[in-house]
N, C-alpha and C. Protein backbone atom coordinates (compact mmCIF):
# COMPACT_ATOMS: atom_id res chain seq x y z
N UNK A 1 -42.38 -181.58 -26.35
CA UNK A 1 -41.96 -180.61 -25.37
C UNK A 1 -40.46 -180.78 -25.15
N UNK A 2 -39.84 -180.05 -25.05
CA UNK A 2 -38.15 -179.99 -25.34
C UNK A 2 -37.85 -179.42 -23.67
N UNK A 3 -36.06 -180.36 -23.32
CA UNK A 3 -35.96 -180.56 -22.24
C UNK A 3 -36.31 -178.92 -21.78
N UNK A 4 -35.60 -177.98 -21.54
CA UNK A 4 -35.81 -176.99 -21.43
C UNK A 4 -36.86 -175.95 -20.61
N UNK A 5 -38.22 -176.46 -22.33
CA UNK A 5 -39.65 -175.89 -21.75
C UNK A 5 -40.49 -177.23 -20.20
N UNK A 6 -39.48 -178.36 -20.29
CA UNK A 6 -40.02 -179.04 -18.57
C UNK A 6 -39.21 -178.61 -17.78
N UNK A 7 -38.24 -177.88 -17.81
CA UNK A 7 -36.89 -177.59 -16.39
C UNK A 7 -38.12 -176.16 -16.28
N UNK A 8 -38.17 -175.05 -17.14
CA UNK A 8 -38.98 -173.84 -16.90
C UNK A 8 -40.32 -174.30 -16.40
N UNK A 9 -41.21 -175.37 -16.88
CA UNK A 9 -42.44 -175.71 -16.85
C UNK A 9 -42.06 -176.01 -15.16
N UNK A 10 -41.28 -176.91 -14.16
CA UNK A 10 -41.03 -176.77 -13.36
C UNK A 10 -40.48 -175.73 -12.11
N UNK A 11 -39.17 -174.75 -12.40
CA UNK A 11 -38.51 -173.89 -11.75
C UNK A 11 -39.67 -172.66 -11.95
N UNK A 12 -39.93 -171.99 -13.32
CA UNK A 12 -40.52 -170.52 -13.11
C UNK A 12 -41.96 -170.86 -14.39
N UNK A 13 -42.85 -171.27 -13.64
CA UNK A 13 -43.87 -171.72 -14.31
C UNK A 13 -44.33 -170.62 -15.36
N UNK A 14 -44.55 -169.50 -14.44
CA UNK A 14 -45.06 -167.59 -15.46
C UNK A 14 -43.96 -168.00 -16.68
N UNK A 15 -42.82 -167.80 -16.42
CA UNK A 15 -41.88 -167.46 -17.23
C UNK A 15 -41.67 -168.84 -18.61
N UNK A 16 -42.34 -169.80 -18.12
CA UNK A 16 -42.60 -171.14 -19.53
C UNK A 16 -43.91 -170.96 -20.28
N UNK A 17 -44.92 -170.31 -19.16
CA UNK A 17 -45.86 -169.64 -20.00
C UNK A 17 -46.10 -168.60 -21.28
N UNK A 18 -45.13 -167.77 -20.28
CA UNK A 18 -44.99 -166.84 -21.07
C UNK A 18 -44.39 -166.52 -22.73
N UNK A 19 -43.36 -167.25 -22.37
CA UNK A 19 -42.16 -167.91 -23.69
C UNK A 19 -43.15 -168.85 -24.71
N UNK A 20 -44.24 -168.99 -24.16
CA UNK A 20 -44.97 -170.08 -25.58
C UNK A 20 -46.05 -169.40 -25.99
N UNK A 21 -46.45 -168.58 -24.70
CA UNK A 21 -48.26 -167.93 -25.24
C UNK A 21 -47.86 -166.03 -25.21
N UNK A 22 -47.15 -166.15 -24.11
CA UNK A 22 -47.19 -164.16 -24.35
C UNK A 22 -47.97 -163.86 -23.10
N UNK A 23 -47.92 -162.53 -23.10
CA UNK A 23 -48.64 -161.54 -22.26
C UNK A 23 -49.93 -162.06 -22.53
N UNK A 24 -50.90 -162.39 -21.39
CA UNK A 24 -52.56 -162.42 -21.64
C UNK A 24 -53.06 -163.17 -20.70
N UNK A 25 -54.07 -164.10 -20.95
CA UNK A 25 -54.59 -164.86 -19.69
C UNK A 25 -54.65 -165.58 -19.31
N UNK A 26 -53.48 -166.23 -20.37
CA UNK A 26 -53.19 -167.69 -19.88
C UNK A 26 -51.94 -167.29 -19.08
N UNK A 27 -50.95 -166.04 -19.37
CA UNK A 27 -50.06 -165.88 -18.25
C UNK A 27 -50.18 -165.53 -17.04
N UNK A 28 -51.53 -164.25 -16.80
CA UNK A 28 -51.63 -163.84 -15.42
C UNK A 28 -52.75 -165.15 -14.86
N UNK A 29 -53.22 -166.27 -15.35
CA UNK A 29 -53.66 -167.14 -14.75
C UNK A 29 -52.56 -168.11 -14.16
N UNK A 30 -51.76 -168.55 -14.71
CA UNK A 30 -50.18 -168.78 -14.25
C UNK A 30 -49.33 -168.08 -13.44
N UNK A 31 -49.48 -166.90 -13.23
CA UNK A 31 -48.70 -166.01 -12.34
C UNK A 31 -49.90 -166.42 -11.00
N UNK A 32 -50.76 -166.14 -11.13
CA UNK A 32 -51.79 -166.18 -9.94
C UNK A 32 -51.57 -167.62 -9.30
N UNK A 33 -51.66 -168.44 -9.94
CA UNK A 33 -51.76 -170.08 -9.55
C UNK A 33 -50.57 -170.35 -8.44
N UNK A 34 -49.31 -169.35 -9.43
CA UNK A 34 -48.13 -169.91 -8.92
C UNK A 34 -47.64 -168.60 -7.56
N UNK A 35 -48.43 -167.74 -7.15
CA UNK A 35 -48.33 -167.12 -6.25
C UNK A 35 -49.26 -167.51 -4.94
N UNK A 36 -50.45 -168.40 -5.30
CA UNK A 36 -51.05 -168.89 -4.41
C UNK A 36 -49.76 -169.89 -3.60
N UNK A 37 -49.48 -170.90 -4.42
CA UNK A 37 -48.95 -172.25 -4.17
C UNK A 37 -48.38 -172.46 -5.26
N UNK A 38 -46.54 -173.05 -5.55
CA UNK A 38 -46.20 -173.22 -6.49
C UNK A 38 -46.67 -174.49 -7.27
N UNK A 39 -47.49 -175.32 -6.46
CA UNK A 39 -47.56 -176.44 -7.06
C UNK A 39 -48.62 -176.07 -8.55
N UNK A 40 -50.03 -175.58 -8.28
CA UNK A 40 -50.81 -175.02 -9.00
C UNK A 40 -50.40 -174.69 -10.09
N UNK A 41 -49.29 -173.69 -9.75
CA UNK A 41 -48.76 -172.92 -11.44
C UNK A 41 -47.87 -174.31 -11.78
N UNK A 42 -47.19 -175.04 -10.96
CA UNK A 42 -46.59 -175.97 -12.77
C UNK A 42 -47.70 -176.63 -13.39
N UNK A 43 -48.38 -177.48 -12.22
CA UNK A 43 -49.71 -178.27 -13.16
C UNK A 43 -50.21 -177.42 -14.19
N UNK A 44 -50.49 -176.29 -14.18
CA UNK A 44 -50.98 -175.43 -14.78
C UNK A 44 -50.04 -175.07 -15.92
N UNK A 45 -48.74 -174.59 -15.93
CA UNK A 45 -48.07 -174.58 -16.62
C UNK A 45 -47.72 -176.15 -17.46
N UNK A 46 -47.90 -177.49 -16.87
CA UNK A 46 -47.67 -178.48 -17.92
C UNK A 46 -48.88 -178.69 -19.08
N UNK A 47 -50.20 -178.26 -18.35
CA UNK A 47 -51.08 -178.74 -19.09
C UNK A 47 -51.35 -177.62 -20.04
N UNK A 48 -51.10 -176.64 -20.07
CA UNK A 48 -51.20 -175.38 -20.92
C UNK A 48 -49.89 -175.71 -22.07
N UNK A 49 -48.76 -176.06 -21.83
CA UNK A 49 -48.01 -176.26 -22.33
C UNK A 49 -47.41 -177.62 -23.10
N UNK A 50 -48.45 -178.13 -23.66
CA UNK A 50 -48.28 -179.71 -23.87
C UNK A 50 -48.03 -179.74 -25.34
């Protein structure tokens, strides 16, 4: 994982998702997570993104 995709995997979780998988359901499950509570979408975003 390159510094980068952990600064995004942290600041805009959708947007590190997005950049590795695309439009689909692993992003609007990431957008959702991280609109509940930001914490949700990074966990979510690190472990999707490993």
């Amino acid at each position: 994982m390159s510094l980068l995709t952990i600064l995004l995997n942290i600041l805009l979780p959708p947007l590190a998702v997005f950049l590795k998988h695309g439009l689909g359901t692993t992003f609007l499950i990431s957008l959702i997570l991280t609109l509940i509570g930001w914490l949700p979408g990074v966990i979510h975003a690190f472990i999707v993104n490993k």
